[in-house]
PDB file of N, CA and C in Angstrom:
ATOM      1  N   UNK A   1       4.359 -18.997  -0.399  1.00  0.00           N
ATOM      2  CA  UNK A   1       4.734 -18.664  -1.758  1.00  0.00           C
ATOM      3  C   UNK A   1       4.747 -17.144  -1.910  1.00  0.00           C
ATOM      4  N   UNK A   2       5.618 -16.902  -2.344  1.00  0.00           N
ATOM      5  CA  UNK A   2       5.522 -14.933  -2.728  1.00  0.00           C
ATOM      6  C   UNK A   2       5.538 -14.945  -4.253  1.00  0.00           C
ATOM      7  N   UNK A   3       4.723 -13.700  -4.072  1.00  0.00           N
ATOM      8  CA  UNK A   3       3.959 -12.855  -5.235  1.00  0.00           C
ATOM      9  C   UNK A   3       4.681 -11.800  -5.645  1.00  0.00           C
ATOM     10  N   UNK A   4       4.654 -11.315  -6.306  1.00  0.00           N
ATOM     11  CA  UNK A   4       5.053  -9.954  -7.548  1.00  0.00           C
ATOM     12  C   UNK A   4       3.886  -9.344  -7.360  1.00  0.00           C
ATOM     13  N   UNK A   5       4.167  -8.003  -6.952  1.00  0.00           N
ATOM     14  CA  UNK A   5       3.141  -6.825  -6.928  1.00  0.00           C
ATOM     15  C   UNK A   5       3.818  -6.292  -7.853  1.00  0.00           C
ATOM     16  N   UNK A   6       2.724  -5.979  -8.677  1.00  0.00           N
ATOM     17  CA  UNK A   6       2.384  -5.139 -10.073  1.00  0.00           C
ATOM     18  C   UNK A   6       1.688  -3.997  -9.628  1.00  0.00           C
ATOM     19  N   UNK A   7       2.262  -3.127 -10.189  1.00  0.00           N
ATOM     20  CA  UNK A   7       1.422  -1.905  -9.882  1.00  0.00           C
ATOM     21  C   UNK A   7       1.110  -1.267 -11.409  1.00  0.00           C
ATOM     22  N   UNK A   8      -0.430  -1.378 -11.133  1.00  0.00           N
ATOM     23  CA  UNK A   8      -1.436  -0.103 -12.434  1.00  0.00           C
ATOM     24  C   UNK A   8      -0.171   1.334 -12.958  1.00  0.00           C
ATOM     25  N   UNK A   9      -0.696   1.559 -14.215  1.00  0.00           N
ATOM     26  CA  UNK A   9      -0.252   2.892 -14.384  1.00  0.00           C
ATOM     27  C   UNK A   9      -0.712   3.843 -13.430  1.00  0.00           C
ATOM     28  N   UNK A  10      -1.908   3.854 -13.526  1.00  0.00           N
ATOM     29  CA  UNK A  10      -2.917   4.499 -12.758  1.00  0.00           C
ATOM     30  C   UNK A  10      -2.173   4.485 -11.304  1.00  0.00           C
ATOM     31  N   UNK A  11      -1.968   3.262 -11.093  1.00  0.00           N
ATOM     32  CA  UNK A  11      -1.969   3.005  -9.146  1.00  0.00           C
ATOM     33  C   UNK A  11      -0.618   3.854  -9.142  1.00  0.00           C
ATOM     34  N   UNK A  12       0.839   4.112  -9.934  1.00  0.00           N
ATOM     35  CA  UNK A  12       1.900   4.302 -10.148  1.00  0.00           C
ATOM     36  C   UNK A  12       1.662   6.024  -9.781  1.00  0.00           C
ATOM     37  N   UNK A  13       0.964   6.515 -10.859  1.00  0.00           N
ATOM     38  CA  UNK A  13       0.610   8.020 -10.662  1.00  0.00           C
ATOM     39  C   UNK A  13      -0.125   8.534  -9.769  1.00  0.00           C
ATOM     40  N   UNK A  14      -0.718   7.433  -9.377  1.00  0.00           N
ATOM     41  CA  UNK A  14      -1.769   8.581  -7.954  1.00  0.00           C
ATOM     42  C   UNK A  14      -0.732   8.432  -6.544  1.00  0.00           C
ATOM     43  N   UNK A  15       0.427   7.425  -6.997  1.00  0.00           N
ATOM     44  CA  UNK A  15       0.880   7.009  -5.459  1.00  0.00           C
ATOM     45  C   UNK A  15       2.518   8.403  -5.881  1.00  0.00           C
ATOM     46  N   UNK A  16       3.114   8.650  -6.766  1.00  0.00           N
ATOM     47  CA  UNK A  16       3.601   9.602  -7.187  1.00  0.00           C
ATOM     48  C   UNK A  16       2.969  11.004  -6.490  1.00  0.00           C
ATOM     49  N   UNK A  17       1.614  11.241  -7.163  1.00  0.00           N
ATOM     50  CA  UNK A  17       0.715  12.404  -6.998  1.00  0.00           C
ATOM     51  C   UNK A  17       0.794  12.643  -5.476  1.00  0.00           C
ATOM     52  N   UNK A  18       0.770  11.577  -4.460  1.00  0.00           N
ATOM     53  CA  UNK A  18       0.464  11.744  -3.237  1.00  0.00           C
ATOM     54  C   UNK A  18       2.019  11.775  -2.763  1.00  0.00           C
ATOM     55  N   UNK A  19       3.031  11.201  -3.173  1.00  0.00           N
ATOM     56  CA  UNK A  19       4.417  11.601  -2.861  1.00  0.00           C
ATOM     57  C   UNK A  19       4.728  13.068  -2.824  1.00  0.00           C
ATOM     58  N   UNK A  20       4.485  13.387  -3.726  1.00  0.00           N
ATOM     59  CA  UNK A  20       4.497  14.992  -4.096  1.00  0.00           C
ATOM     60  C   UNK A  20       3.732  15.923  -3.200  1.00  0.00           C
ATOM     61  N   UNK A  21       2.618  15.615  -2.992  1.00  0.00           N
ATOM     62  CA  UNK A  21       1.978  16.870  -1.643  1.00  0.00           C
ATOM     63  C   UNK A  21       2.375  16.831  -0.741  1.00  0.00           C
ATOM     64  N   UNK A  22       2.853  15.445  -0.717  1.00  0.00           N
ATOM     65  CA  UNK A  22       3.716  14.729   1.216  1.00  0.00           C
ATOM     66  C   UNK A  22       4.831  16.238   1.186  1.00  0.00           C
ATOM     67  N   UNK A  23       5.452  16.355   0.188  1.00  0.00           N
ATOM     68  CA  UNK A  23       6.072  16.687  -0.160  1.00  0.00           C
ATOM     69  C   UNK A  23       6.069  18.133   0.082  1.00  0.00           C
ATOM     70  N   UNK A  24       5.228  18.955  -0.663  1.00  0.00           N
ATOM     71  CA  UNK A  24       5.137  19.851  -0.420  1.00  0.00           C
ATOM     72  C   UNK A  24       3.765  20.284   0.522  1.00  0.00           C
ATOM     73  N   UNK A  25       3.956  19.645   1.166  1.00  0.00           N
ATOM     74  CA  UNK A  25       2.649  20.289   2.281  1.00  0.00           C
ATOM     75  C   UNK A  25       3.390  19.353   3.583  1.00  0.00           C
ATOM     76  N   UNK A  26       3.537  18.743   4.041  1.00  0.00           N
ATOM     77  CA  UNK A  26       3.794  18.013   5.112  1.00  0.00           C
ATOM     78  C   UNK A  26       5.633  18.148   5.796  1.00  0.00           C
ATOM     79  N   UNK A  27       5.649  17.823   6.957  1.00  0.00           N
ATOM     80  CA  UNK A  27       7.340  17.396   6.942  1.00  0.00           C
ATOM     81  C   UNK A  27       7.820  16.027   6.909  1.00  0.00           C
ATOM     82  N   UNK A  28       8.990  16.355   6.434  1.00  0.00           N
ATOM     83  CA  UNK A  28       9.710  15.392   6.262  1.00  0.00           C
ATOM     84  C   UNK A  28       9.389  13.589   7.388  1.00  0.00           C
ATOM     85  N   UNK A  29       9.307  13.627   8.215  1.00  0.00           N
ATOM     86  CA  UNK A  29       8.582  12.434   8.740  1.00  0.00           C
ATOM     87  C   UNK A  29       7.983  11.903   8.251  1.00  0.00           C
ATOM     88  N   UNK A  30       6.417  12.767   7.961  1.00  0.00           N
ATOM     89  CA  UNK A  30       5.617  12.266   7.722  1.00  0.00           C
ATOM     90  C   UNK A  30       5.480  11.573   6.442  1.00  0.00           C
ATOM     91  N   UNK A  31       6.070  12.179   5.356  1.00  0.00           N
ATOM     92  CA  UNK A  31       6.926  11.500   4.279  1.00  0.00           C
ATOM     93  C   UNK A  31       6.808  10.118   4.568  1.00  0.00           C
ATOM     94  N   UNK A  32       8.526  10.061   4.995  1.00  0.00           N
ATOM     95  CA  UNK A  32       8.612   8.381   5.610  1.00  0.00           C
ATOM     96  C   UNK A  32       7.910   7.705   5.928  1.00  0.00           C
ATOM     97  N   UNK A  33       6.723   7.846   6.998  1.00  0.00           N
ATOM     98  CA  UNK A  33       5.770   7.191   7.634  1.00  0.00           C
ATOM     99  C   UNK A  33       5.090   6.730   6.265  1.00  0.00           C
ATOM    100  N   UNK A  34       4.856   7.197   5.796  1.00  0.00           N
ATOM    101  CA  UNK A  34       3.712   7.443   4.226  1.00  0.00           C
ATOM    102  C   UNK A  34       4.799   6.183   3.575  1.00  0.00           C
ATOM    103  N   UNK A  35       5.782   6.618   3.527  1.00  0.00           N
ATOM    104  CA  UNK A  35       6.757   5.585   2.226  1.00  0.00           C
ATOM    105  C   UNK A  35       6.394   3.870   3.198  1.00  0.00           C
ATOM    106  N   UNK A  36       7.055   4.222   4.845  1.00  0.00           N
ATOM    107  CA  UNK A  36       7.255   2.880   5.279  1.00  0.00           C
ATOM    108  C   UNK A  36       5.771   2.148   5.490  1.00  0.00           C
ATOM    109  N   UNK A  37       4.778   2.953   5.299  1.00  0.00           N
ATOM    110  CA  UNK A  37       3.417   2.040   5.947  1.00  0.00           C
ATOM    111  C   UNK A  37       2.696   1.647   4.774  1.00  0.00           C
ATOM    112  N   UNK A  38       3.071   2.190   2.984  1.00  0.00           N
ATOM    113  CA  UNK A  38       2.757   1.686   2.193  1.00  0.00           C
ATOM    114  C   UNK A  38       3.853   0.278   1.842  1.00  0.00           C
ATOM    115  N   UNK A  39       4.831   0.326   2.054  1.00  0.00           N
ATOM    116  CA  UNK A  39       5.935  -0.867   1.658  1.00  0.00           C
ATOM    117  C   UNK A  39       5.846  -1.692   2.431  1.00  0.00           C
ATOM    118  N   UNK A  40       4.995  -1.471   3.881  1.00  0.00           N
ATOM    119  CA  UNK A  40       5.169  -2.950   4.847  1.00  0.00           C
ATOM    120  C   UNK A  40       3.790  -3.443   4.413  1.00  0.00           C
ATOM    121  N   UNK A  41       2.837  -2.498   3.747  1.00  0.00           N
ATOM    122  CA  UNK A  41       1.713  -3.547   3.540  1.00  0.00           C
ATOM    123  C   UNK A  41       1.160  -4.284   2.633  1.00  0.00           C
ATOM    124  N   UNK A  42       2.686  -3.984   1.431  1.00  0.00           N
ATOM    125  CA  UNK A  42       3.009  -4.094   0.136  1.00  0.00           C
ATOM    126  C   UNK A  42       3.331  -5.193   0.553  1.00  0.00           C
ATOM    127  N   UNK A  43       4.463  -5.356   1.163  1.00  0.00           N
ATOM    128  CA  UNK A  43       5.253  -6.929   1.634  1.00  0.00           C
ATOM    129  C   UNK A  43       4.422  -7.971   2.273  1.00  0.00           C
ATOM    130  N   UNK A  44       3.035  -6.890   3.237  1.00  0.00           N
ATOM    131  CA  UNK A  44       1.975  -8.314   3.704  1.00  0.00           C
ATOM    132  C   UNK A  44       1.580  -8.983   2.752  1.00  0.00           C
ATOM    133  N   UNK A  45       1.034  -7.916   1.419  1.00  0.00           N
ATOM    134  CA  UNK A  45       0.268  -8.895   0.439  1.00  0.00           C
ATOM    135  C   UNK A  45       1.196  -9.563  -0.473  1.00  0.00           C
ATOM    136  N   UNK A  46       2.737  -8.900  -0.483  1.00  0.00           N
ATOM    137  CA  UNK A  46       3.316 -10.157  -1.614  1.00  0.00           C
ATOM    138  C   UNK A  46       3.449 -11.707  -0.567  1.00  0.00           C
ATOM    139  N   UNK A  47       3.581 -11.320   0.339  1.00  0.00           N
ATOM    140  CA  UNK A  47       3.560 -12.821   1.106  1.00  0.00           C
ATOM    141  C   UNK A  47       2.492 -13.625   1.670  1.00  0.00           C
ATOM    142  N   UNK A  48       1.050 -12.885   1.550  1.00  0.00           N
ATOM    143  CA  UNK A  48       0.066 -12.869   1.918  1.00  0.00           C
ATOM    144  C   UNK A  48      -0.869 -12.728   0.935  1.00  0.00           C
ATOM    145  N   UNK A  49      -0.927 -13.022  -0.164  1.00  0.00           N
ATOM    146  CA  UNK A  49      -1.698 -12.115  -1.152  1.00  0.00           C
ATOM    147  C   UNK A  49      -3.149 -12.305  -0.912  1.00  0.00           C
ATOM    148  N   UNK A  50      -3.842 -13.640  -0.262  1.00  0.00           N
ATOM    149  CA  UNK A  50      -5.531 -13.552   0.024  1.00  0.00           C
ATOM    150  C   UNK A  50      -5.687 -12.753   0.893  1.00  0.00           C
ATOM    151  N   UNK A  51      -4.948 -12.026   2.040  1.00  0.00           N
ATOM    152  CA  UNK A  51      -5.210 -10.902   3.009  1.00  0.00           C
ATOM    153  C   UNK A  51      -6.060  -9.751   2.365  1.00  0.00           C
ATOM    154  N   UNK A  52      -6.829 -10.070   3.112  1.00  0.00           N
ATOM    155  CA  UNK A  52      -8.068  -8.682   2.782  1.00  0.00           C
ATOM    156  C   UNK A  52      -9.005  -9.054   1.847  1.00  0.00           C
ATOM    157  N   UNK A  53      -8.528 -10.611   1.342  1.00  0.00           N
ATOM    158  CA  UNK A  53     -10.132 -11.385  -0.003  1.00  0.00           C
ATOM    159  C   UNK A  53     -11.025 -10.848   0.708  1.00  0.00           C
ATOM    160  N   UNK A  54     -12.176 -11.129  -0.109  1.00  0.00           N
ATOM    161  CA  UNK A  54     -13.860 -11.535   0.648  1.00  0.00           C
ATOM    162  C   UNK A  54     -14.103 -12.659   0.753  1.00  0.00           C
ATOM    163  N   UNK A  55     -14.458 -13.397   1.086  1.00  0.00           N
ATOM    164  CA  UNK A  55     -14.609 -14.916   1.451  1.00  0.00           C
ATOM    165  C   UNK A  55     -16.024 -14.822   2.398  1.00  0.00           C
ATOM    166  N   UNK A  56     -17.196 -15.767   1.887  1.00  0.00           N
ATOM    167  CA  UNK A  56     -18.422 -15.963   2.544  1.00  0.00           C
ATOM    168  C   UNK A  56     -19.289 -14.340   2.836  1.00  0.00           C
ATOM    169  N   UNK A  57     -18.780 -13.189   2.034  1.00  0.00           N
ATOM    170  CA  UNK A  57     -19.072 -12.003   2.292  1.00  0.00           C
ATOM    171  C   UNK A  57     -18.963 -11.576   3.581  1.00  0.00           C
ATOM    172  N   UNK A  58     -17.877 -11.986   3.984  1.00  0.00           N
ATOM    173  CA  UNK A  58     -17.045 -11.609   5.109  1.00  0.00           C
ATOM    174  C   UNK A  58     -15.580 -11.479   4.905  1.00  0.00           C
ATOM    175  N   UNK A  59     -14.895  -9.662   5.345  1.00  0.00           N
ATOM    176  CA  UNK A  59     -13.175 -10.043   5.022  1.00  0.00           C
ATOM    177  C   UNK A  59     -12.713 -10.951   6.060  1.00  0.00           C
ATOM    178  N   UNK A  60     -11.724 -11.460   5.735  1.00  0.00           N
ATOM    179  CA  UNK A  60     -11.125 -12.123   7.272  1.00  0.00           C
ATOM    180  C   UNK A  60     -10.210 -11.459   7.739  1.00  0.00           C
ATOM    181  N   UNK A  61      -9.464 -11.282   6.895  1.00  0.00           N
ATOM    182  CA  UNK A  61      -8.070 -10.113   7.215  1.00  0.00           C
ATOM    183  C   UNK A  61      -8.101  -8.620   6.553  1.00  0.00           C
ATOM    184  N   UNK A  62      -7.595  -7.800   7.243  1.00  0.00           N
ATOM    185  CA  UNK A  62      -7.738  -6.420   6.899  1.00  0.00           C
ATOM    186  C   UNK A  62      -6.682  -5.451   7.241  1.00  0.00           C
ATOM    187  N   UNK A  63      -6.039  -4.108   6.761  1.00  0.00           N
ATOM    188  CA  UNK A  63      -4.865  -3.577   7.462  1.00  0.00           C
ATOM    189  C   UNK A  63      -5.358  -3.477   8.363  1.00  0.00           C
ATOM    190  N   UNK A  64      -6.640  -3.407   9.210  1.00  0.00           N
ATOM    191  CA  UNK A  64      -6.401  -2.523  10.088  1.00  0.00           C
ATOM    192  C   UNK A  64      -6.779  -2.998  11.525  1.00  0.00           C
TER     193      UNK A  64
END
């Protein structure tokens, strides 16, 4: 089943805020890397959305 990721005001502006230094502090790559490794893990949890629960106070799944 897939999910709708909603994103916070909050979550909207800090992920903006961090676009922007990519921006001006980094190159252009690293940018991308930044855009593509937040959107593929965006897409784990709309298709995945218990990835990364707590369950038994243990995660089971995690990015990393």
């Amino acid at each position: 089943m897939d999910f709708k990721i909603v994103w916070t005001p909050k979550a909207e502006f800090r992920y903006e805020q961090i676009i922007l230094y990519l921006k001006d502090n980094w190159s252009k790559s690293v940018q991308i890397d930044f855009y593509r490794t937040v959107k593929n893990k965006l897409e784990l949890l709309r298709l995945f959305p218990n990835m990364g629960m707590k369950f038994s106070n243990r995660i089971i799944v995690s990015f990393y």
